[in-house]
Protein backbone atom coordinates (compact mmCIF):
# COMPACT_ATOMS: atom_id res chain seq x y z
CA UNK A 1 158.10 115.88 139.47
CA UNK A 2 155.39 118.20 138.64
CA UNK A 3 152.14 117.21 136.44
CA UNK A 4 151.18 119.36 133.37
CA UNK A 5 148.88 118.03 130.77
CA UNK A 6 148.42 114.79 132.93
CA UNK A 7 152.21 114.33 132.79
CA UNK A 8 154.53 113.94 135.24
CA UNK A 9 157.62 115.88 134.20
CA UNK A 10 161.18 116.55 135.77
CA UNK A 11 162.79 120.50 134.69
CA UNK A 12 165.32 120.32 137.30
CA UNK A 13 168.59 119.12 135.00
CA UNK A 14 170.08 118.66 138.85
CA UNK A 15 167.62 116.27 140.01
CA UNK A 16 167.50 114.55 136.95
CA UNK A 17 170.79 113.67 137.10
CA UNK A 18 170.49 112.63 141.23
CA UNK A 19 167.56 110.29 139.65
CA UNK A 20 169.92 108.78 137.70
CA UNK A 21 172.78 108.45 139.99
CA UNK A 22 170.55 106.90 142.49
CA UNK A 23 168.47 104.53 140.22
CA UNK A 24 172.30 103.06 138.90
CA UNK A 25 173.17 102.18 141.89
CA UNK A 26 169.88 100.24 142.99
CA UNK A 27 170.66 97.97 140.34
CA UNK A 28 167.07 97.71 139.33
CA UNK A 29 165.81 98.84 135.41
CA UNK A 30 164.05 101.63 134.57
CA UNK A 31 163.08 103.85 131.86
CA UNK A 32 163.12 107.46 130.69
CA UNK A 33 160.36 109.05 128.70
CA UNK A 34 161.46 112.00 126.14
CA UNK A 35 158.17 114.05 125.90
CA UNK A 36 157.67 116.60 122.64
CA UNK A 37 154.71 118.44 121.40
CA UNK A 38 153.84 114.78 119.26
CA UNK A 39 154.23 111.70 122.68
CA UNK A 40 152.35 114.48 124.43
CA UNK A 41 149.38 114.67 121.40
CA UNK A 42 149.05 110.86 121.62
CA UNK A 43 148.90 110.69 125.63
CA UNK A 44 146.48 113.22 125.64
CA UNK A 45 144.30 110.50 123.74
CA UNK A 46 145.15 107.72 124.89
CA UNK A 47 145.12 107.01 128.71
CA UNK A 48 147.33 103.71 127.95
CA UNK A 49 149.90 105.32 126.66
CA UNK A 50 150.02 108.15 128.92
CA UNK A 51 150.15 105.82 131.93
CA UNK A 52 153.66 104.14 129.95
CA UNK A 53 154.63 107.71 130.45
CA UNK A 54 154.01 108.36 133.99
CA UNK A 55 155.35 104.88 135.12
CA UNK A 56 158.76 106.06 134.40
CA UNK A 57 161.36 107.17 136.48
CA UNK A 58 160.56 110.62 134.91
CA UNK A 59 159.67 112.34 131.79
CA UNK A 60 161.85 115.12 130.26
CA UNK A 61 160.15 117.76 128.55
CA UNK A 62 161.71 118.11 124.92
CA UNK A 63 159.11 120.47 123.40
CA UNK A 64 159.47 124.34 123.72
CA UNK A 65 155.97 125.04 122.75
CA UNK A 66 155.05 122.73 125.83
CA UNK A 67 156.99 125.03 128.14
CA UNK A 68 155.30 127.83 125.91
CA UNK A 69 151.73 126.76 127.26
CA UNK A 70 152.91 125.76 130.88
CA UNK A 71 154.09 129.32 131.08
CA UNK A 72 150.98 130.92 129.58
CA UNK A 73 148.78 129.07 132.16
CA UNK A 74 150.49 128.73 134.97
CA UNK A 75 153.35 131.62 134.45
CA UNK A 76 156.00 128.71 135.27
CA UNK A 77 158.92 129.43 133.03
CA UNK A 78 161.21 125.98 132.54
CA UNK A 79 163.74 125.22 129.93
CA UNK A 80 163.25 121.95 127.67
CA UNK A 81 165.61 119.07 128.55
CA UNK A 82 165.68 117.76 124.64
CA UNK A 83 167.04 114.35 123.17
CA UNK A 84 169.99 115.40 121.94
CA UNK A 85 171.20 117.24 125.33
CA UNK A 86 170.18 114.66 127.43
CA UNK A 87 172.22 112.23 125.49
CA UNK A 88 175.60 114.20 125.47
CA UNK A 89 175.04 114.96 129.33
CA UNK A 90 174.84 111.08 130.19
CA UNK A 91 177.42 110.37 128.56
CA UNK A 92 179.39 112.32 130.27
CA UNK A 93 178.73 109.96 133.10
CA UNK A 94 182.36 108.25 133.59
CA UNK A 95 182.96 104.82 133.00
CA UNK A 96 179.54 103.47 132.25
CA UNK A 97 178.39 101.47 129.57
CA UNK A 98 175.95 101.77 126.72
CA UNK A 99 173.75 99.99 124.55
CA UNK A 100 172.38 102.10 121.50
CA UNK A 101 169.12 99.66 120.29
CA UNK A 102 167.66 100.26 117.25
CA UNK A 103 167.85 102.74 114.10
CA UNK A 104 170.26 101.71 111.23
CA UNK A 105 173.45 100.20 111.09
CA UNK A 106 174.87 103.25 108.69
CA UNK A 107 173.66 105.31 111.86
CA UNK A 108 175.64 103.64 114.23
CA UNK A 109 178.57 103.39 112.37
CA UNK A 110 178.21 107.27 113.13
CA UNK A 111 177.94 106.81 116.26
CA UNK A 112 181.09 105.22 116.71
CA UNK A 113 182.98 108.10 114.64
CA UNK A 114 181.78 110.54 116.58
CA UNK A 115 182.37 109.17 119.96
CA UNK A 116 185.96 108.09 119.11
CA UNK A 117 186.40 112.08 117.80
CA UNK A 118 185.38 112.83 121.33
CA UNK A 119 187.66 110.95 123.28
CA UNK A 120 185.15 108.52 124.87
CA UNK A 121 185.95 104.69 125.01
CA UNK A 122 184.21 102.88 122.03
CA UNK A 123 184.88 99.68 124.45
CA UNK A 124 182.16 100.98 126.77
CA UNK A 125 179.58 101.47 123.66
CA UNK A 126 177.60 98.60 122.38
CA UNK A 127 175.30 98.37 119.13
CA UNK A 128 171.83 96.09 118.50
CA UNK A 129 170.02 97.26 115.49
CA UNK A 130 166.40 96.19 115.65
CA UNK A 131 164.30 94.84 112.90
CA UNK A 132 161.21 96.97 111.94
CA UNK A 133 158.89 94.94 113.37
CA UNK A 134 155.28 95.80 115.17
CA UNK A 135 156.17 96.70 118.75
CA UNK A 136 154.67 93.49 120.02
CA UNK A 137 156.54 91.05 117.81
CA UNK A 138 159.58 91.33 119.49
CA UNK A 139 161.66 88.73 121.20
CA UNK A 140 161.97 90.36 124.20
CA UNK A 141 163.08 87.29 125.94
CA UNK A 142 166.36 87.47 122.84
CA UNK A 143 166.54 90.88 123.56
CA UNK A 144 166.77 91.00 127.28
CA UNK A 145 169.20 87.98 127.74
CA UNK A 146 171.93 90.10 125.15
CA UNK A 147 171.07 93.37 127.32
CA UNK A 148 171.83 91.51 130.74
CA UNK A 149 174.71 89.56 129.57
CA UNK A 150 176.44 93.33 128.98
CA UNK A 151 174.52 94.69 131.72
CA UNK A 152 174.72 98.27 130.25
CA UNK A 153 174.46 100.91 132.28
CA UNK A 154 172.42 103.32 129.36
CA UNK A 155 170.20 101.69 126.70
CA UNK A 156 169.78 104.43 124.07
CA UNK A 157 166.10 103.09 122.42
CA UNK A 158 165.87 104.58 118.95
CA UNK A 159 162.77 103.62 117.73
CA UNK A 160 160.22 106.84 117.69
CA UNK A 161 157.22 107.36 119.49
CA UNK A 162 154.99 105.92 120.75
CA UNK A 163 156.82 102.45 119.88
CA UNK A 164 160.24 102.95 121.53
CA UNK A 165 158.03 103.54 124.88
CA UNK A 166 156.22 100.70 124.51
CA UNK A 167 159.04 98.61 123.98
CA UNK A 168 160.68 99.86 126.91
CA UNK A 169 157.68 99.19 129.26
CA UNK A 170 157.60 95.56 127.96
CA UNK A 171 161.11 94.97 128.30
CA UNK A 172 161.83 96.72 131.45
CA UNK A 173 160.52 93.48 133.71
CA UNK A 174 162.52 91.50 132.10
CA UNK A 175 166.22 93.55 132.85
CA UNK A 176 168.37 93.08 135.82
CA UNK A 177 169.59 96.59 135.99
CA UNK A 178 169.99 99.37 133.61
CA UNK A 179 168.52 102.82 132.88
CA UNK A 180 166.78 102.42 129.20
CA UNK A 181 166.00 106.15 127.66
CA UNK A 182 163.44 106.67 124.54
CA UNK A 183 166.14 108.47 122.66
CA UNK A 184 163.99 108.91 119.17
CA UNK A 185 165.92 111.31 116.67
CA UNK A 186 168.42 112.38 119.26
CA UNK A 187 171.28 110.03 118.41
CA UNK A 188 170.48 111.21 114.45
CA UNK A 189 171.03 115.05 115.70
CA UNK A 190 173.94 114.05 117.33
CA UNK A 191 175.43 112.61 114.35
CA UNK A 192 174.56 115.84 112.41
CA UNK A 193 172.24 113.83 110.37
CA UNK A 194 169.67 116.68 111.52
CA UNK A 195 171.25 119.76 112.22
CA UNK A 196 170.37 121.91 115.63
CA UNK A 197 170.21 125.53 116.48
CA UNK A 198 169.76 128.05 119.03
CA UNK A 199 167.11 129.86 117.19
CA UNK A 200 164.62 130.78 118.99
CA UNK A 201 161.64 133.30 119.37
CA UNK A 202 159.30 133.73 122.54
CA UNK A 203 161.11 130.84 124.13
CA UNK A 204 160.14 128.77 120.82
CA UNK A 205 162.31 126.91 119.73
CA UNK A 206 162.87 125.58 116.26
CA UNK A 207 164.34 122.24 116.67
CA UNK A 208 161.50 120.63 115.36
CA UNK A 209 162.14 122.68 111.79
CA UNK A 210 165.42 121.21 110.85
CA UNK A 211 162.94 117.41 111.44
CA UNK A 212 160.54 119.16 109.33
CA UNK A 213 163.22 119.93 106.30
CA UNK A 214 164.52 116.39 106.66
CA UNK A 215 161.23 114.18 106.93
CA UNK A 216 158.79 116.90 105.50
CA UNK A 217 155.68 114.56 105.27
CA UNK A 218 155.81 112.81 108.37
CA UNK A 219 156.48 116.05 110.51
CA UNK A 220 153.76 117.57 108.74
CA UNK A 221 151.83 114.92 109.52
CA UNK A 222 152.73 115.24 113.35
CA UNK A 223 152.54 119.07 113.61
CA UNK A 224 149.24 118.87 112.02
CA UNK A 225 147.68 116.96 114.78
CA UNK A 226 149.29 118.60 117.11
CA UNK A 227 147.78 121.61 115.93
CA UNK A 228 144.29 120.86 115.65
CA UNK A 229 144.51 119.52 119.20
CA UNK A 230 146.53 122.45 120.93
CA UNK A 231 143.02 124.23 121.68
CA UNK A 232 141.33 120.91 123.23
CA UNK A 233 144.59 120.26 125.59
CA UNK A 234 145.21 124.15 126.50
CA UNK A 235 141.61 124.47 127.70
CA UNK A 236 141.12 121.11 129.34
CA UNK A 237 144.48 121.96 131.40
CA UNK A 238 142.68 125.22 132.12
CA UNK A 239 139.58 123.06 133.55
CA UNK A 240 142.27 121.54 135.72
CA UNK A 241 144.01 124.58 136.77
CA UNK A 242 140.68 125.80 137.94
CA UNK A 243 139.81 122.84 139.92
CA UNK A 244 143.05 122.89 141.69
């Protein structure tokens, strides 16, 4: 893993999925973090939160205009890992089972479509829609004792940032096994509820547009901050650079 913006990421799609292999057959729980241009705003303010981050297994990198900067600094060129890939690689793991937690039952009826259109075993997929409550208010105890009982081998957390990361800190001690992955939007792109592209200028990507045209004031609301604090963590990773 390499640190960028106080970050610990993973580019290598090959050793991510080594990680994985490796950490399924400890038989211990652990998370994944998906970081975009918006989880990496809010752990650049808050040290908390960016420590939930770097107590992972690993963090994916799901923002092109992070591997923008990285290569602008550094001259590192990587290639983002995003939500929706990393969720139609793992499950091309064979046999294993999943748990998609959270977002809307109409969602996961999706789900289930699509996944039975690919040829995958529904058997192996489980659903637990979550209530909207404040990420401490939930009965993790409830939650942990239906997760272990299945003893998945994937839980899919759909809950957006920065909640579905705290949730899967505060859970994680109480698993017996189990990779849990801060899936966000991913499982609504890969239900076409968002539509993707290839699009893409100057290694920018434009993902994050088809969000934009779906949820216009809360993605305006994210880019904006990530905006006004691109110059703050561009020069501060500069400091850093220098030091090293």
């Amino acid at each position: 893993m390499i640190d960028y913006f106080k970050i610990y990421f993973e580019f290598d799609k090959d050793i991510v999925k080594e990680k994985i292999e490796h950490s399924l057959n400890r038989g211990r729980a652990r998370y994944i973090c998906v970081v975009d241009s918006n989880v990496l705003t809010m752990a650049f303010k808050s040290e908390s939160y960016c420590s939930i981050l770097n107590n992972s297994l690993f963090c994916v990198c799901d923002g092109s205009s992070i591997v923008f900067f990285i290569r602008l600094i550094y001259g590192h060129k990587y290639n983002v890992f995003n939500g929706p890939d990393l969720f139609k690689s793992l499950l091309s793991f064979p046999g294993k089972r999943h748990v998609i937690l959270g977002n809307s039952i109409e969602i996961h009826e999706l789900v289930k479509k699509k996944i039975e259109s690919t040829g995958l075993d529904i058997e192996k997929f489980h659903f637990y829609p979550l209530p909207f409550l404040d990420v401490s208010d939930f009965d993790y105890i409830a939650i942990s004792e239906y997760l272990n009982d299945i003893s998945p081998d994937f839980v899919w957390v759909s809950l957006g940032a920065p909640k579905q990361e705290i949730f899967m800190q505060k859970i994680e001690p109480f698993l017996k096994r189990g990779l849990l992955v801060g899936i966000g939007a991913g499982i609504n792109f890969y239900v076409g509820n968002i539509p993707t592209n290839d699009f893409s200028i100057f290694g920018l990507k434009f993902l994050w547009f088809n969000r934009l045209l779906n949820e216009p004031r809360k993605m305006l609301r994210r880019h904006f901050k990530f905006i006004c604090m691109v110059p703050k963590i561009v020069f501060t990773e500069i400091l850093e650079r220098k030091k090293m």
